[in-house]
PDB file of N, CA and C in Angstrom:
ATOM      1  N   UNK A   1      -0.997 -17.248 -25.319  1.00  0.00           N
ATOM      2  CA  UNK A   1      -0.245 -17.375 -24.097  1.00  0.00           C
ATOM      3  C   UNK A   1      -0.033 -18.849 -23.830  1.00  0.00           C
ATOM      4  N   UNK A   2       1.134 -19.604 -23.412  1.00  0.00           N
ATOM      5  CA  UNK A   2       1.530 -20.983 -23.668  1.00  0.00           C
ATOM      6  C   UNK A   2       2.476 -20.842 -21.597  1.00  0.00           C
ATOM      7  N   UNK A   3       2.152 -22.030 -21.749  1.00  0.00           N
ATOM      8  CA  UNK A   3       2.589 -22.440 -20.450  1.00  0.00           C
ATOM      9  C   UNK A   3       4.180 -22.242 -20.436  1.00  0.00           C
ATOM     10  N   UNK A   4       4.968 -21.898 -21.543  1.00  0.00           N
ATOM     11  CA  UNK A   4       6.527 -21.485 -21.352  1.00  0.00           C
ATOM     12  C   UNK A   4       7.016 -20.120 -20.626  1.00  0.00           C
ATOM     13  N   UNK A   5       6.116 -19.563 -20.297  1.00  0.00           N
ATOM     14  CA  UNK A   5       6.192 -18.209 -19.841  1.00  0.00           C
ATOM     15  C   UNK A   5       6.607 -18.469 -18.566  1.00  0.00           C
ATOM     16  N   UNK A   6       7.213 -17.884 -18.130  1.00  0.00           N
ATOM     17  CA  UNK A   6       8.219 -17.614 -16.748  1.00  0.00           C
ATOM     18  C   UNK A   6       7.284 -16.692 -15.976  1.00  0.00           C
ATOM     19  N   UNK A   7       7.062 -15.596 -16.408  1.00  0.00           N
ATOM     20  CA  UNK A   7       6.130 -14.738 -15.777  1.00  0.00           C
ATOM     21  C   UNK A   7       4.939 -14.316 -16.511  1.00  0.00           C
ATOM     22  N   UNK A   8       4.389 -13.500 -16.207  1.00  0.00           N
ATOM     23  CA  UNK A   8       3.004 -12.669 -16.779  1.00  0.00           C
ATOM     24  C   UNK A   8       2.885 -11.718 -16.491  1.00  0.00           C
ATOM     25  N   UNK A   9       2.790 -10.640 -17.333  1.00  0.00           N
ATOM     26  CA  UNK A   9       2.547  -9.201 -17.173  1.00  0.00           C
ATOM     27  C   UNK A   9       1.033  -8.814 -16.822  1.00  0.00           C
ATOM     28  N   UNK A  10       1.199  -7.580 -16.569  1.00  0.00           N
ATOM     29  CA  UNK A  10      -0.404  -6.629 -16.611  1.00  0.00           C
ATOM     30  C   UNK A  10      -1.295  -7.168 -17.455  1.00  0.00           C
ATOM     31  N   UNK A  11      -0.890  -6.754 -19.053  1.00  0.00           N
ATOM     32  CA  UNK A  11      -1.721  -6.942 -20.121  1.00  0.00           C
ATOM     33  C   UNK A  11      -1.550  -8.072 -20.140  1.00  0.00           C
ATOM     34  N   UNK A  12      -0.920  -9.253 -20.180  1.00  0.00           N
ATOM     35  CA  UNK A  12      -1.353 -10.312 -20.120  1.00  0.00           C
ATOM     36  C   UNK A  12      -2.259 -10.931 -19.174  1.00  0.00           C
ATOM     37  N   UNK A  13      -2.172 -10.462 -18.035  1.00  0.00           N
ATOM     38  CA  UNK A  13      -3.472 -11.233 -17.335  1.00  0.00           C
ATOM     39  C   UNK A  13      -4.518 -10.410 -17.726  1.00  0.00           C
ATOM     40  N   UNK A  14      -4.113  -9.300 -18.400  1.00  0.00           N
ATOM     41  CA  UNK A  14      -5.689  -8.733 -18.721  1.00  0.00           C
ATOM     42  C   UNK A  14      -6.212  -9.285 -19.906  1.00  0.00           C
ATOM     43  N   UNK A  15      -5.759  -9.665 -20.930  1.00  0.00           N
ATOM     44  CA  UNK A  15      -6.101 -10.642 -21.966  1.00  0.00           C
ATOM     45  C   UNK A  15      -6.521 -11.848 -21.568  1.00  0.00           C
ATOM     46  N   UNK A  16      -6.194 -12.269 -20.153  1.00  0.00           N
ATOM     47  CA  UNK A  16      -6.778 -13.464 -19.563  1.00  0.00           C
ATOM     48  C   UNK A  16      -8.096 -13.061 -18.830  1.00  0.00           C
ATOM     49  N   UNK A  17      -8.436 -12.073 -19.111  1.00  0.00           N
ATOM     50  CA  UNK A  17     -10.142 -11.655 -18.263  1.00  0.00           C
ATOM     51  C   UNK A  17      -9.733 -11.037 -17.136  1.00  0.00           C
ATOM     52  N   UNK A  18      -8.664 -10.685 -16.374  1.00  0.00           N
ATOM     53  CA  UNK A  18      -8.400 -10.009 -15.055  1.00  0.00           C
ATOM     54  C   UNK A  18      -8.558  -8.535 -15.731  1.00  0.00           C
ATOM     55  N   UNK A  19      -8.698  -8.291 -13.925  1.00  0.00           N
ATOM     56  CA  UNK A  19      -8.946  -6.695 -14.250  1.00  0.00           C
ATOM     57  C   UNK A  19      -7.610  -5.928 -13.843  1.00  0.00           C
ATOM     58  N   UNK A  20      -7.609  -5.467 -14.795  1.00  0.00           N
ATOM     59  CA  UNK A  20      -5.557  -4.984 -14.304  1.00  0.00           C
ATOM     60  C   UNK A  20      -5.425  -3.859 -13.178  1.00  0.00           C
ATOM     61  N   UNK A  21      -6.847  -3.470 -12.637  1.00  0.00           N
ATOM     62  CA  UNK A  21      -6.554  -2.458 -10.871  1.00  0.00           C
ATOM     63  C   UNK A  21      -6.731  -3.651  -9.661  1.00  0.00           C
ATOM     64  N   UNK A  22      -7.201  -4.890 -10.261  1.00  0.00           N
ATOM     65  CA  UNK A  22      -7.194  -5.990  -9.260  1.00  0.00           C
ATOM     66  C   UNK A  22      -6.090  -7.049  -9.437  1.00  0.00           C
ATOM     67  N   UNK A  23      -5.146  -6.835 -10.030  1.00  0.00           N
ATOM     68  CA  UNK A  23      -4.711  -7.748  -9.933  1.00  0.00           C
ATOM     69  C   UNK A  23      -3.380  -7.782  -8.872  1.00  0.00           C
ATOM     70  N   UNK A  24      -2.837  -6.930  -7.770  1.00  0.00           N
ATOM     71  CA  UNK A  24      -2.484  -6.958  -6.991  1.00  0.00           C
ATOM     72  C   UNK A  24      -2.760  -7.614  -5.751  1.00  0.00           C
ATOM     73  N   UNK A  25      -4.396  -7.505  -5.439  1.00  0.00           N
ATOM     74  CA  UNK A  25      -5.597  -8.252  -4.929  1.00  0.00           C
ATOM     75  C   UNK A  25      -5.597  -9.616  -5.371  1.00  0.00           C
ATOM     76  N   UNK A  26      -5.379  -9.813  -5.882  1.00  0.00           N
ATOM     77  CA  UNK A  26      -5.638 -11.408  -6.593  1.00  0.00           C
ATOM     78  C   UNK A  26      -4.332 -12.474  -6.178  1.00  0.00           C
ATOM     79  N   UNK A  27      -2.883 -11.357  -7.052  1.00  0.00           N
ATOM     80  CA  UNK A  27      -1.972 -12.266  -7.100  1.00  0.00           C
ATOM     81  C   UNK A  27      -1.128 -11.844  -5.974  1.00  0.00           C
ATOM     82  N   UNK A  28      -1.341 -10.943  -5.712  1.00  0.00           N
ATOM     83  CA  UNK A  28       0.088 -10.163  -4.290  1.00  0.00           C
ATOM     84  C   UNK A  28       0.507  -9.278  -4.943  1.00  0.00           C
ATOM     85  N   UNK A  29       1.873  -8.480  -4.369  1.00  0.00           N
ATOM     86  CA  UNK A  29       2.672  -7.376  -5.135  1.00  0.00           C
ATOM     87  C   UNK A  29       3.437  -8.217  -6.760  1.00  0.00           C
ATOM     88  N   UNK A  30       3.698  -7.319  -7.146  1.00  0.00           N
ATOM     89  CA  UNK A  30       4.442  -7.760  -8.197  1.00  0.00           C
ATOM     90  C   UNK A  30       5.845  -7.687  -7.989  1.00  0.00           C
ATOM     91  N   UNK A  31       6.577  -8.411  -9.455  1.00  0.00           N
ATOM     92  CA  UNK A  31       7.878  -8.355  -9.077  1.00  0.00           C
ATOM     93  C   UNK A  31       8.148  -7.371 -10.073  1.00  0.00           C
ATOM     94  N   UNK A  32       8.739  -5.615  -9.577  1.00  0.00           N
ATOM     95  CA  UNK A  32       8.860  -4.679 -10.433  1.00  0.00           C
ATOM     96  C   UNK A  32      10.329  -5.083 -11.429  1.00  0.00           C
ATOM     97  N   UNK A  33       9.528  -5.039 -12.957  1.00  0.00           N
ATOM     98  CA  UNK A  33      11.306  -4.780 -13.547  1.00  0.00           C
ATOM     99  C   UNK A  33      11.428  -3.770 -14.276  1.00  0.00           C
ATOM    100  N   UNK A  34      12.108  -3.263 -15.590  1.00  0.00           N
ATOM    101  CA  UNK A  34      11.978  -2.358 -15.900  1.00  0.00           C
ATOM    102  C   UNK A  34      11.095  -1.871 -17.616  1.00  0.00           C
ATOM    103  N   UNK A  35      10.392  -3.425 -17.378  1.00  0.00           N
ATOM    104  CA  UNK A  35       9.343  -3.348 -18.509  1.00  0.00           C
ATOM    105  C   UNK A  35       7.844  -3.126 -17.904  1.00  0.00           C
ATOM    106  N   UNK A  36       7.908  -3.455 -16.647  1.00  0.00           N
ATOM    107  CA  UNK A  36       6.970  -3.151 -15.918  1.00  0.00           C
ATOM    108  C   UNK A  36       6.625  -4.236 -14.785  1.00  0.00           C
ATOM    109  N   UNK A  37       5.276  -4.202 -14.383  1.00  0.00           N
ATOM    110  CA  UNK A  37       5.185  -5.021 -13.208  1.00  0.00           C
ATOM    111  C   UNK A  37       4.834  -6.597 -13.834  1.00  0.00           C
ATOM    112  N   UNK A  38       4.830  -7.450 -13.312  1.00  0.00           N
ATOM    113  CA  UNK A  38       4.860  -9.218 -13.188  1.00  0.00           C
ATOM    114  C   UNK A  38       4.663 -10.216 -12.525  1.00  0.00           C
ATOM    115  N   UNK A  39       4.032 -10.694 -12.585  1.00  0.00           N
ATOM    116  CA  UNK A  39       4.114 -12.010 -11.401  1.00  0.00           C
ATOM    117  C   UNK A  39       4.553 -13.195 -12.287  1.00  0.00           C
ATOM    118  N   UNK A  40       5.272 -14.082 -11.253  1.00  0.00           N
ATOM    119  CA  UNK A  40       5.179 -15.225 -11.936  1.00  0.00           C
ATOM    120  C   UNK A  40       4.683 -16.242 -12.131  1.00  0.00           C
ATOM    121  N   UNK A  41       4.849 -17.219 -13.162  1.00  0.00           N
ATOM    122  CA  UNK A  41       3.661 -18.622 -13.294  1.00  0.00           C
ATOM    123  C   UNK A  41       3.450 -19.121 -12.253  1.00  0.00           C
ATOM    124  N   UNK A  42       4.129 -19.591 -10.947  1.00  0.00           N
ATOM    125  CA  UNK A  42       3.545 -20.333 -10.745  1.00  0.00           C
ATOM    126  C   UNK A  42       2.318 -19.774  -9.364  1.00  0.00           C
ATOM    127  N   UNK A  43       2.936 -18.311  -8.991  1.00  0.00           N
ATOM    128  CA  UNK A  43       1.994 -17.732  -8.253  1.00  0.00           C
ATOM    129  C   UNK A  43       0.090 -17.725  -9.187  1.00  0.00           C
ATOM    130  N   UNK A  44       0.508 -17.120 -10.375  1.00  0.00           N
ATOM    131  CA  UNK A  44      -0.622 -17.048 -10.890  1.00  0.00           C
ATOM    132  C   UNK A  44      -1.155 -18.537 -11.584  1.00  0.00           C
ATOM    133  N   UNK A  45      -0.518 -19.545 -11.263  1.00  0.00           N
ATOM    134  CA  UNK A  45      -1.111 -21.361 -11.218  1.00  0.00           C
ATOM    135  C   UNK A  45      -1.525 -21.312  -9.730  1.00  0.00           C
ATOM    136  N   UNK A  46      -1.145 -20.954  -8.805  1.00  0.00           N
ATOM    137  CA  UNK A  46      -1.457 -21.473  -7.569  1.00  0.00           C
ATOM    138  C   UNK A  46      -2.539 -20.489  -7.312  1.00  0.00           C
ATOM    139  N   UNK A  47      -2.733 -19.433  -7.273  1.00  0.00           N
ATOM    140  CA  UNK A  47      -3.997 -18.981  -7.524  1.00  0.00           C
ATOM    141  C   UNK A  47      -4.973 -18.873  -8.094  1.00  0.00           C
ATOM    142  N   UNK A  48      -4.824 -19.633  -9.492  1.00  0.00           N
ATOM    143  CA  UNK A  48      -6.629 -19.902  -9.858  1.00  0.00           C
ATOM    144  C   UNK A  48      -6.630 -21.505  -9.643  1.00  0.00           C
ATOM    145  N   UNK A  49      -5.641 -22.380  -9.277  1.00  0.00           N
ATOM    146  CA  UNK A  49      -5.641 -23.478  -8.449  1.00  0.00           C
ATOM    147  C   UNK A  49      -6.712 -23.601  -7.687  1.00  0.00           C
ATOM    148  N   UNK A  50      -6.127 -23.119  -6.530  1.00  0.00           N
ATOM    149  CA  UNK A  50      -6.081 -23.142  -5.120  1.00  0.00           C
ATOM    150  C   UNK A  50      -7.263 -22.014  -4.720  1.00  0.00           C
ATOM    151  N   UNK A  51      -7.699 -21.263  -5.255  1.00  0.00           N
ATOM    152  CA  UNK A  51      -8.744 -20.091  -4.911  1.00  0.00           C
ATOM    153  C   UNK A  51      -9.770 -19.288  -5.815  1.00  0.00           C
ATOM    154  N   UNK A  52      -9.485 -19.234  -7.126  1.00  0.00           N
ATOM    155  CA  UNK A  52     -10.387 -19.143  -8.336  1.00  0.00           C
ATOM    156  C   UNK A  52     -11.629 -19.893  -8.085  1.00  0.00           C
ATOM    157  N   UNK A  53     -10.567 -20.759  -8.892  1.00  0.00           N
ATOM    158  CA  UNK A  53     -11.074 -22.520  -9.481  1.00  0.00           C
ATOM    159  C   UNK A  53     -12.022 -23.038  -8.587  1.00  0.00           C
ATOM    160  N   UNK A  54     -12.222 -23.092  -6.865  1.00  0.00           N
ATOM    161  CA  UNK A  54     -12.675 -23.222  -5.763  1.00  0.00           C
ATOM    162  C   UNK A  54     -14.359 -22.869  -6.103  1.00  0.00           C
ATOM    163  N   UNK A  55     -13.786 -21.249  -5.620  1.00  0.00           N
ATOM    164  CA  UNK A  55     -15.045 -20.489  -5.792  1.00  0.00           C
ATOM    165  C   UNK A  55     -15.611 -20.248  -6.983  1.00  0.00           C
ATOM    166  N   UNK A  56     -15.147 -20.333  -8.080  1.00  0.00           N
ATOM    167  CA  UNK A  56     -16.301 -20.195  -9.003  1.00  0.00           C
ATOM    168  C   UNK A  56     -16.793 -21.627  -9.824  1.00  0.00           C
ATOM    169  N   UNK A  57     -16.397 -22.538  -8.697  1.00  0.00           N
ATOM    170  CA  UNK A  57     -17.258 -24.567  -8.620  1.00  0.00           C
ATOM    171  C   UNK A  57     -18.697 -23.748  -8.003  1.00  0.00           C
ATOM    172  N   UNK A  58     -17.966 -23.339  -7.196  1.00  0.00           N
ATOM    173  CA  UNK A  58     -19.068 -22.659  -6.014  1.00  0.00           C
ATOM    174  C   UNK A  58     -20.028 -22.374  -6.509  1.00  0.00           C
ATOM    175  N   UNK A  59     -19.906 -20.755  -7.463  1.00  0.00           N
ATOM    176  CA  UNK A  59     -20.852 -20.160  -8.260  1.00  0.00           C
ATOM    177  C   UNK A  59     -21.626 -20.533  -8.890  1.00  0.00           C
ATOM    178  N   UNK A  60     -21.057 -21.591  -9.828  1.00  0.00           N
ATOM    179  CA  UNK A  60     -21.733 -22.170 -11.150  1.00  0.00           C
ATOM    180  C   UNK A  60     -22.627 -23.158 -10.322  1.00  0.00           C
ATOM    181  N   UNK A  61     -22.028 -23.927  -8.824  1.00  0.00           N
ATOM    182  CA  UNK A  61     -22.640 -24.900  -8.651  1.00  0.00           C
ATOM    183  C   UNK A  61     -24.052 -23.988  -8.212  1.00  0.00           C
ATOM    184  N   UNK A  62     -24.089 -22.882  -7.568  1.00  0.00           N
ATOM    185  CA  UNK A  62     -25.615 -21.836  -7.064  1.00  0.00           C
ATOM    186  C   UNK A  62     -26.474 -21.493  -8.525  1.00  0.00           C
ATOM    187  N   UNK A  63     -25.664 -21.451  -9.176  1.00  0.00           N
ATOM    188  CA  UNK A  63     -26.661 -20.775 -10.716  1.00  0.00           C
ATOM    189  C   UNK A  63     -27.433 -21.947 -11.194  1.00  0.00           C
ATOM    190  N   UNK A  64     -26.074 -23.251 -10.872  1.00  0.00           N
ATOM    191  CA  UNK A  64     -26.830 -24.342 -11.908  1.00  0.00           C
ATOM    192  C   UNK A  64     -28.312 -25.117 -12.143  1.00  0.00           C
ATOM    193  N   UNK A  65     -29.137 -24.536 -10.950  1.00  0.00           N
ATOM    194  CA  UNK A  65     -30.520 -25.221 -11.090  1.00  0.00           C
ATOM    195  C   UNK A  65     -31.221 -24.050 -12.393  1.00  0.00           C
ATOM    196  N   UNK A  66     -30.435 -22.415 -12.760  1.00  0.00           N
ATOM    197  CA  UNK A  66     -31.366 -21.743 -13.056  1.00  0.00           C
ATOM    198  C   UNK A  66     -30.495 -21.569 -14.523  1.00  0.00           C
ATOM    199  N   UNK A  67     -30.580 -21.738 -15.673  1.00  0.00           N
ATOM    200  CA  UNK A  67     -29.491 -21.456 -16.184  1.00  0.00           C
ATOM    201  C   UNK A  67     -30.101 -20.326 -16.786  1.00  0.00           C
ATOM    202  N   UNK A  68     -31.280 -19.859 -16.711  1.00  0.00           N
ATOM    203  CA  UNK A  68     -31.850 -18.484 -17.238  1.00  0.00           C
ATOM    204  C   UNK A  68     -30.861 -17.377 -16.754  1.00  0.00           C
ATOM    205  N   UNK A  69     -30.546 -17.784 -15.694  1.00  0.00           N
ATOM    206  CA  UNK A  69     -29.878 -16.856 -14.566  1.00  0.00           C
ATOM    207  C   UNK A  69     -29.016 -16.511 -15.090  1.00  0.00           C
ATOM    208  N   UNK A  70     -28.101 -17.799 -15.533  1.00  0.00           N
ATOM    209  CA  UNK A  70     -26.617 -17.753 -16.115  1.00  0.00           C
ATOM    210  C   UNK A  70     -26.334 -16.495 -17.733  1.00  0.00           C
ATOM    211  N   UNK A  71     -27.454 -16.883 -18.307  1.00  0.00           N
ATOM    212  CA  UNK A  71     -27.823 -16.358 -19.325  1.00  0.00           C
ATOM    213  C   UNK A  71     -27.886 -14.996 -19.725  1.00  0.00           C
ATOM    214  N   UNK A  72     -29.023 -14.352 -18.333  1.00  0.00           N
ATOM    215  CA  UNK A  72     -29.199 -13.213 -18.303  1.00  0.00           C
ATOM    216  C   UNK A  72     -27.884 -12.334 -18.098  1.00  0.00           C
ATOM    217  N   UNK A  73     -26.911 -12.954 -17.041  1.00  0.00           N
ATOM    218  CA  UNK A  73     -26.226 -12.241 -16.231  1.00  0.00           C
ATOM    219  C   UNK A  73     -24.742 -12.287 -18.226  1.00  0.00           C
ATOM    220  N   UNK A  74     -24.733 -13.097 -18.832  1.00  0.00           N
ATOM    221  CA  UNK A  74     -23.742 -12.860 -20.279  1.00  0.00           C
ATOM    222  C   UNK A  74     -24.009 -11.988 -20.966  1.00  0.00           C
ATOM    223  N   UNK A  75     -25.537 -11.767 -21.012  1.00  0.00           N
ATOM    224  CA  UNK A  75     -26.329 -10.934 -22.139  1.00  0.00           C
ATOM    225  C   UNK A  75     -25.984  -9.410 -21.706  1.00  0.00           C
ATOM    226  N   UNK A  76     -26.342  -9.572 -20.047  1.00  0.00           N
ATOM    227  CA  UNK A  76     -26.414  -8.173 -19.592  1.00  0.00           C
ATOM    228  C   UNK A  76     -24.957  -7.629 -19.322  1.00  0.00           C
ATOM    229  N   UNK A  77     -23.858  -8.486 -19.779  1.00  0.00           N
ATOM    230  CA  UNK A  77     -22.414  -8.276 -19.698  1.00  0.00           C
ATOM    231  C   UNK A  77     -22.443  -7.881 -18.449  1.00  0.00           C
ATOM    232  N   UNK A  78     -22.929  -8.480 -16.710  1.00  0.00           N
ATOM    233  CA  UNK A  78     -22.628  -8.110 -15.789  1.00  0.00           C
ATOM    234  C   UNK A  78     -21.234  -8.725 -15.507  1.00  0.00           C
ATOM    235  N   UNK A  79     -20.375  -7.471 -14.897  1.00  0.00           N
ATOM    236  CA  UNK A  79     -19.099  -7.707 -14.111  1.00  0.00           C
ATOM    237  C   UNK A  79     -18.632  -9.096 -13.268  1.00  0.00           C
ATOM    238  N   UNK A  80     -19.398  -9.544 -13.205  1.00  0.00           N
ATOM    239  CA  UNK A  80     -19.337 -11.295 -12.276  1.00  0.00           C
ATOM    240  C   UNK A  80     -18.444 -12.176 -13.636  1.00  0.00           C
ATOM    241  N   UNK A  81     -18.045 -11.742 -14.422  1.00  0.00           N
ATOM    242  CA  UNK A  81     -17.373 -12.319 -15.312  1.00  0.00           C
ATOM    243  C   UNK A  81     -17.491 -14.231 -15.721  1.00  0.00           C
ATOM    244  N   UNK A  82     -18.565 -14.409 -16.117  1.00  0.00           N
ATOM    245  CA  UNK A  82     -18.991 -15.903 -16.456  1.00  0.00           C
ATOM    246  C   UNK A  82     -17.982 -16.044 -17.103  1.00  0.00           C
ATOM    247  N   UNK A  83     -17.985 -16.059 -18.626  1.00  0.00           N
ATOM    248  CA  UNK A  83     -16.940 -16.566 -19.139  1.00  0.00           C
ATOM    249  C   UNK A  83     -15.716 -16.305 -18.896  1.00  0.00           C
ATOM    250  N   UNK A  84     -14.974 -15.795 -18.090  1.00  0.00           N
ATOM    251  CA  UNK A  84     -13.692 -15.522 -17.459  1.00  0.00           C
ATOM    252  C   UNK A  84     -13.919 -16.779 -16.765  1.00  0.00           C
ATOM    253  N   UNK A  85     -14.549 -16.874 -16.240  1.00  0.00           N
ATOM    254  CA  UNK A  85     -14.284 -17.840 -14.884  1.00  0.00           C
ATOM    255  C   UNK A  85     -14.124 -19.360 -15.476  1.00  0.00           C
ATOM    256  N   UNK A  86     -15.203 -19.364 -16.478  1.00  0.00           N
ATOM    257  CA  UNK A  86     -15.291 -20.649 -17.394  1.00  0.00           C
ATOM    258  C   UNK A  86     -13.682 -20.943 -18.095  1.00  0.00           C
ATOM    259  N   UNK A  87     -13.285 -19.935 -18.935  1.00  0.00           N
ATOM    260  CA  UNK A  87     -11.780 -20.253 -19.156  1.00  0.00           C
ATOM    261  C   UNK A  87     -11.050 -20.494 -18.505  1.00  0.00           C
ATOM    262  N   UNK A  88     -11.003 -19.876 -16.908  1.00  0.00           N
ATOM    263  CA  UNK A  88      -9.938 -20.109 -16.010  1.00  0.00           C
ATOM    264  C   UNK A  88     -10.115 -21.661 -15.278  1.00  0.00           C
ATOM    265  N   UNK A  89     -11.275 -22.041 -15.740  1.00  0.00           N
ATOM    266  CA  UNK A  89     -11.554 -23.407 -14.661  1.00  0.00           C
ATOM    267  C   UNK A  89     -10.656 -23.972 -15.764  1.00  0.00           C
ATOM    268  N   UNK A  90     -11.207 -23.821 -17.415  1.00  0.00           N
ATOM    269  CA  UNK A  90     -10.598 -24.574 -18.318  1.00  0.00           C
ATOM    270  C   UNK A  90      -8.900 -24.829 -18.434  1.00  0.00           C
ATOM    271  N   UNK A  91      -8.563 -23.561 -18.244  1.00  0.00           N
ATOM    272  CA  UNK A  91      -7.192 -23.523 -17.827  1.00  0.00           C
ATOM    273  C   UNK A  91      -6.581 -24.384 -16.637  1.00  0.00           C
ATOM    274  N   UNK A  92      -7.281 -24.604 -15.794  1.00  0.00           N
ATOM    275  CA  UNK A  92      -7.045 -24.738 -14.480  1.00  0.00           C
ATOM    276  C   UNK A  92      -7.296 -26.859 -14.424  1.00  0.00           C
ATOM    277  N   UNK A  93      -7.774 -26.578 -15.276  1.00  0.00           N
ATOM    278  CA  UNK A  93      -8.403 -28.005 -15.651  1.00  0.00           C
ATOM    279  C   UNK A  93      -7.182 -28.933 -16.846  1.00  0.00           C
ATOM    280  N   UNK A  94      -7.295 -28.092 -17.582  1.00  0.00           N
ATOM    281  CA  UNK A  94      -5.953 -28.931 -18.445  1.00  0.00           C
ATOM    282  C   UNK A  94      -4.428 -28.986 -18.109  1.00  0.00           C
ATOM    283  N   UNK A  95      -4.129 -27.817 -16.917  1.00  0.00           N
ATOM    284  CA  UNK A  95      -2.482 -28.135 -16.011  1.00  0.00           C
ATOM    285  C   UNK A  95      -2.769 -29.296 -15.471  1.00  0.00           C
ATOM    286  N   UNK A  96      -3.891 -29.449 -14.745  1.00  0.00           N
ATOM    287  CA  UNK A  96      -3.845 -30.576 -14.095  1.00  0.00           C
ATOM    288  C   UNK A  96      -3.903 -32.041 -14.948  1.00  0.00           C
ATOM    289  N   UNK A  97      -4.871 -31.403 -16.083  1.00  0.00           N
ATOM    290  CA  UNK A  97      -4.439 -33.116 -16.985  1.00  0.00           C
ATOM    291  C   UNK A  97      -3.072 -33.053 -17.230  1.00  0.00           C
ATOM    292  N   UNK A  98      -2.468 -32.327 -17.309  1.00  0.00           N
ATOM    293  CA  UNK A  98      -1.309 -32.273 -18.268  1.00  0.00           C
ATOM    294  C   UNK A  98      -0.385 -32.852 -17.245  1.00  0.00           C
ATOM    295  N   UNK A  99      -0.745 -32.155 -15.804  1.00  0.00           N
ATOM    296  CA  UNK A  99       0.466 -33.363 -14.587  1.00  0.00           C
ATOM    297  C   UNK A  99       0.211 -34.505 -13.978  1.00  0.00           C
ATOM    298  N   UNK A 100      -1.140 -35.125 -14.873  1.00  0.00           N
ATOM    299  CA  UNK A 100      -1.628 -36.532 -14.549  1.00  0.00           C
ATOM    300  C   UNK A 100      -1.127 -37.101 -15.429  1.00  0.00           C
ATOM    301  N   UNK A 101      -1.240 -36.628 -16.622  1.00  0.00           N
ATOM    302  CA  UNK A 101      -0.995 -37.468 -17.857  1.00  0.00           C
ATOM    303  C   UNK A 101       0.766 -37.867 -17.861  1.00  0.00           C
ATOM    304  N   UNK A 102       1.469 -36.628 -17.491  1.00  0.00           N
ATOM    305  CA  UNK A 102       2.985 -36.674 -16.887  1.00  0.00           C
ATOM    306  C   UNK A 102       3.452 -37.808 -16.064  1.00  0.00           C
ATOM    307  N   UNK A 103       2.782 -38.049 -14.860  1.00  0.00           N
ATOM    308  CA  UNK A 103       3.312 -38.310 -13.336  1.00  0.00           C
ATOM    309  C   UNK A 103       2.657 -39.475 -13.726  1.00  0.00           C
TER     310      UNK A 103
END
């Protein structure tokens, strides 16, 4: 998946770690077409921006004295989705180099 994309489908944010019955919750309604439902880039940039990215500083910053914690919760594949969140910061982290390095 490359930043040329105009929009993003279902299965694509589900290949991005979303859960595809939440992602209405997350991003808003979609824009229906007739391949199916969509949002577009920059809704789904401004939301792991602006509200992801936020809260799961948050998270990692509560786990980080214990990293047993962190550990347990990968092993035990609990739903709190660590590495989701880790890619999305990563994601969330290189737009922004990419419009520093730009501007």
């Amino acid at each position: 998946m490359t930043s040329v994309h105009e929009f993003y489908t279902a299965a694509e944010l589900e290949q991005l770690g979303y859960v595809r019955n939440r992602l209405v919750e997350l991003f808003g309604d979609p824009d229906p077409t007739d391949s199916g439902d969509r949002w577009s880039r920059e809704t789904v940039f401004a939301v792991e921006r602006d509200v992801l990215a936020p809260a799961a500083q948050k998270i990692f910053t509560a786990f980080e004295p214990d990293f047993d914690t962190r550990a347990g919760m990968i092993a035990a594949d609990q739903r709190l989705g660590w590495p989701q969140m880790e890619q999305m910061l990563a994601r969330v982290t290189m737009r922004e180099q990419a419009c520093a390095d730009r501007g």
